[in-house]
Protein backbone atom coordinates (compact mmCIF):
# COMPACT_ATOMS: atom_id res chain seq x y z
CA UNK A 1 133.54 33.20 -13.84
CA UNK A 2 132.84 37.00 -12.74
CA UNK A 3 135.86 39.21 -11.98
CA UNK A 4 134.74 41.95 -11.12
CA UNK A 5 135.80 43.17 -6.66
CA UNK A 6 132.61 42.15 -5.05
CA UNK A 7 133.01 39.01 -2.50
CA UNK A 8 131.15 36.31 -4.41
CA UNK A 9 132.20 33.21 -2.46
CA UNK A 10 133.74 32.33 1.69
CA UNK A 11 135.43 28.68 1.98
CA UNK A 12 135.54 27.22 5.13
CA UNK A 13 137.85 25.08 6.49
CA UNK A 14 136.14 22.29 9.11
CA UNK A 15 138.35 20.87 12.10
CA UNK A 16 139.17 24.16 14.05
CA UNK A 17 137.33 26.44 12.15
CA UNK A 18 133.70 25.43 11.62
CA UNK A 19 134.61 23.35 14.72
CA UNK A 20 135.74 24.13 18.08
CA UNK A 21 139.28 23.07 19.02
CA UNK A 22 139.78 19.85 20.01
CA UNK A 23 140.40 20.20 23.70
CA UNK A 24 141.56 17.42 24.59
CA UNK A 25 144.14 17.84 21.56
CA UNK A 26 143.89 13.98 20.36
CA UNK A 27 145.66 14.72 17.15
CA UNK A 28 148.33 15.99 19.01
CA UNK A 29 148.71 12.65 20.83
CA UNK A 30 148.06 10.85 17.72
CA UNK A 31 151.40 12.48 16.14
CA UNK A 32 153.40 11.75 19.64
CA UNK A 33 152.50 8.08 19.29
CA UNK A 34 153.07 7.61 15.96
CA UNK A 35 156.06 10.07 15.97
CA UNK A 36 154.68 12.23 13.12
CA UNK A 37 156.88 15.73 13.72
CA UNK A 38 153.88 18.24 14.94
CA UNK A 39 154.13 20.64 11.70
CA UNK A 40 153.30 17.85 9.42
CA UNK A 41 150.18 16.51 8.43
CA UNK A 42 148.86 13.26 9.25
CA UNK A 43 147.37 11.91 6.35
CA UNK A 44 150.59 11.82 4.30
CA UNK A 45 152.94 9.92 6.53
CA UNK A 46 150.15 7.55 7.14
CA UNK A 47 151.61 5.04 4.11
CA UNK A 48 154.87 5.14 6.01
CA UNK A 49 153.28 3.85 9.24
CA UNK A 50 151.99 0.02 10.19
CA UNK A 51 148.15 -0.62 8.84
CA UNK A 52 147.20 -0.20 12.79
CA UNK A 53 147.88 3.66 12.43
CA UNK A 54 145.68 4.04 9.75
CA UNK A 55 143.23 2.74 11.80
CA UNK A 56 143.99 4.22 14.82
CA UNK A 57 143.56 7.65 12.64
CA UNK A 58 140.33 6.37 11.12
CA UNK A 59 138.79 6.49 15.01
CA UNK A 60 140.17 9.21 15.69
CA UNK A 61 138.79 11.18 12.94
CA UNK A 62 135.50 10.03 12.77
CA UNK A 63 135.41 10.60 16.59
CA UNK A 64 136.26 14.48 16.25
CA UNK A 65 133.33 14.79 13.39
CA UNK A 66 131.21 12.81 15.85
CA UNK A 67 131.55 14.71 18.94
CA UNK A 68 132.33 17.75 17.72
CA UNK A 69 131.09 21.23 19.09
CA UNK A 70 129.84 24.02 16.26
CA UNK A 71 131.75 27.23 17.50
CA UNK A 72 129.14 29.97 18.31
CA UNK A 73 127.63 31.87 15.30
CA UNK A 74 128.90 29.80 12.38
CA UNK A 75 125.24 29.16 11.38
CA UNK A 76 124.61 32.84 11.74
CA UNK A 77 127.42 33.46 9.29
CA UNK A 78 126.50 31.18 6.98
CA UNK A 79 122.84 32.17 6.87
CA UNK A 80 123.56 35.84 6.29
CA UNK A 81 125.69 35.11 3.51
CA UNK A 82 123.42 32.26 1.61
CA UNK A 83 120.59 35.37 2.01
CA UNK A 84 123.43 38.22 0.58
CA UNK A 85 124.07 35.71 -2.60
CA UNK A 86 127.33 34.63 -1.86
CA UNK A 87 128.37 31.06 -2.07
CA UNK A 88 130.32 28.79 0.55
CA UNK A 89 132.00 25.70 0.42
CA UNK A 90 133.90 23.64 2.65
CA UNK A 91 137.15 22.73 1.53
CA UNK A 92 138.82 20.07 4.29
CA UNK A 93 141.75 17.44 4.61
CA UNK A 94 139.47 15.13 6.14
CA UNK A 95 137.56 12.42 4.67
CA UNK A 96 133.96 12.81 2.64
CA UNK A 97 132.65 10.81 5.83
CA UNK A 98 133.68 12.74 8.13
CA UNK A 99 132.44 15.86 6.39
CA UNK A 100 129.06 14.80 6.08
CA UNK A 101 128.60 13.53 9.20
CA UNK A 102 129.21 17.30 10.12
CA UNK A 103 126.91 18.66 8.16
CA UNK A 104 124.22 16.15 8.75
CA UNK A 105 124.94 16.70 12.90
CA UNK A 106 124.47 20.65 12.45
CA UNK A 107 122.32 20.59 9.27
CA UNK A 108 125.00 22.37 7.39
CA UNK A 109 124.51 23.68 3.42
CA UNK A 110 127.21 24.39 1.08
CA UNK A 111 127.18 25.28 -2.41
CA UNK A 112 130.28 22.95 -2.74
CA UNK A 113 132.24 20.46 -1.01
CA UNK A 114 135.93 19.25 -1.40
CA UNK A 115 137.66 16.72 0.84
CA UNK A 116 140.37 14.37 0.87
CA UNK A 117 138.99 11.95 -0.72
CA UNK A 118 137.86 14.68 -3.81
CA UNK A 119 141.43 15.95 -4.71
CA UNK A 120 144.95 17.26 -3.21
CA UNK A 121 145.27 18.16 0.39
CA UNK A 122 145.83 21.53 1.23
CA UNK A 123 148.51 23.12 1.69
CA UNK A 124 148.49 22.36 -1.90
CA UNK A 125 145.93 25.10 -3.72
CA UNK A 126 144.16 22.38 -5.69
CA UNK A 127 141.34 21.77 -3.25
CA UNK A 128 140.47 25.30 -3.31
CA UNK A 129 140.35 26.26 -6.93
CA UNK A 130 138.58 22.96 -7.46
CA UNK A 131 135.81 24.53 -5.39
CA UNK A 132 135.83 28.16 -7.11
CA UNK A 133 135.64 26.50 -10.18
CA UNK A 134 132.90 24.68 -9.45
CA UNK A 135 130.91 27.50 -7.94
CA UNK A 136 132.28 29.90 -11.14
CA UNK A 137 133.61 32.40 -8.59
CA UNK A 138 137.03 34.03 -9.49
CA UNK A 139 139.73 33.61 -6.80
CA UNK A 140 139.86 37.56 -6.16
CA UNK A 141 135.97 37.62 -5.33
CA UNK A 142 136.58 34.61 -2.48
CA UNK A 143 137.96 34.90 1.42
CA UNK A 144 139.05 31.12 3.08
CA UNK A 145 138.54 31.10 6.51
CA UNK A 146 140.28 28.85 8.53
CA UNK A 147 143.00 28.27 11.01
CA UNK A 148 146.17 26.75 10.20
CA UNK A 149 148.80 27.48 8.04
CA UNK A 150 147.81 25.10 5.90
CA UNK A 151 144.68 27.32 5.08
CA UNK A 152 146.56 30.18 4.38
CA UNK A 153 149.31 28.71 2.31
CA UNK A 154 146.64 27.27 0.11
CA UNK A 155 144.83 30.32 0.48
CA UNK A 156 147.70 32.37 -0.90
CA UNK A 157 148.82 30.01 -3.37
CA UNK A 158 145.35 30.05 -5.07
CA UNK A 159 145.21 34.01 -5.10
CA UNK A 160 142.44 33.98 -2.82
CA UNK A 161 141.49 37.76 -1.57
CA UNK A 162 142.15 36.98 1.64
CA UNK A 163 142.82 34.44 4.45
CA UNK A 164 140.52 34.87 7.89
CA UNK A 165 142.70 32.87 10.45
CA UNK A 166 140.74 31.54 13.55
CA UNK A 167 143.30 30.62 16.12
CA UNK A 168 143.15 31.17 20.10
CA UNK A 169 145.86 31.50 21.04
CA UNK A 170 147.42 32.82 17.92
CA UNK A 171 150.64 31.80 16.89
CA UNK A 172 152.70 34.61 15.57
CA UNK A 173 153.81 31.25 13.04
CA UNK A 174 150.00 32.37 11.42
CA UNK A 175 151.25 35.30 10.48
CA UNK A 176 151.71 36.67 6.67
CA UNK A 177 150.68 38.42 3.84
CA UNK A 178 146.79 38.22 3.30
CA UNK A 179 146.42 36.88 6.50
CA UNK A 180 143.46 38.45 8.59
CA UNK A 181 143.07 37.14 12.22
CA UNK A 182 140.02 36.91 13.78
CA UNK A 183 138.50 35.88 17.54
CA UNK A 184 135.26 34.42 16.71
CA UNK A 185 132.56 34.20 14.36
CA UNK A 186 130.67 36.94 15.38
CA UNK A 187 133.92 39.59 14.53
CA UNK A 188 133.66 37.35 11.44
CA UNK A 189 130.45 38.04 10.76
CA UNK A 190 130.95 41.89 10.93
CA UNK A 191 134.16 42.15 9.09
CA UNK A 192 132.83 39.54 6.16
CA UNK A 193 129.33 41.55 5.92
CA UNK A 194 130.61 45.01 5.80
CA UNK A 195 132.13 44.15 2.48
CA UNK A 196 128.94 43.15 0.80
């Protein structure tokens, strides 16, 4: 791995981030009818639920990858930094499926690609060192951009230079050390290329 303070490698979280919001805020409904408490994530309290919610999730989830919307300029992004040398990964909590059928909708490249399925779900740091380790990038010469709190706990957790939050409207609960926000890819864009 290389130390030295150049920005070497971006991981990108998927739902929310790579994606557009989901407008229609299934998830949201999801938790309400399985009475999941909103701050929690799905995936563990799914073993404490009948077999029908894991299901139920399963749709759901694939549906969101399906029919999905790209936010504007991700491709841009990711273009500009493949041709600078730097690496990218996506690092998500949802499945391997769901994951590729995103980046086989919107032709999508990454250097490497951690889900689920692959390891520990963030919050938990594994998912992202598991990436820089694989793409031999020191945690000081990555950004994750995301846009939970999940993202950035990880994000901090693994020593990550910084956290790029992508949140509208922003919750002041997003707030924290190493914690950029940002409104859109293409502020993104400019903030992440000026440092190359």
């Amino acid at each position: 791995m290389t130390s030295d303070n150049k920005l070497q490698a971006v991981l990108f979280d998927m739902d929310g981030t790579l994606l557009e919001p989901d407008e229609h805020d299934h998830l949201k409904t999801f938790k309400l009818r399985w009475a999941i408490p909103e701050d929690q994530l799905v995936v563990p309290n799914l073993s404490k639920l009948p077999s029908d919610a894991y299901a139920d999730f399963m749709t759901l989830e694939a549906g969101l990858a399906r029919y999905g919307e790209l936010r504007p300029h991700v491709t841009e992004l990711l273009h500009a930094l493949q041709a600078r040398g730097v690496k990218t990964a996506l690092v998500t909590n949802n499945s391997r499926v769901s994951a590729n059928t995103v980046m086989h909708k919107f032709n999508l490249r990454f250097n490497a690609v951690l889900t689920r399925d692959d390891t520990v779900m963030k919050p938990d740091p594994a998912m992202l060192l598991q990436a820089l380790e694989q793409l031999r990038v020191a945690p000081t010469n990555a950004v994750m951009i995301g846009d939970t709190r999940a993202d950035s706990s990880a994000a901090i957790a693994a020593q990550v230079r910084h956290c790029y939050l992508i949140a509208e409207p922003w919750n002041v609960a997003l707030e924290g050390q190493g914690v950029i926000r940002v409104t859109n890819f293409a502020a993104l864009n400019s903030k992440l290329l000026e440092r190359l």
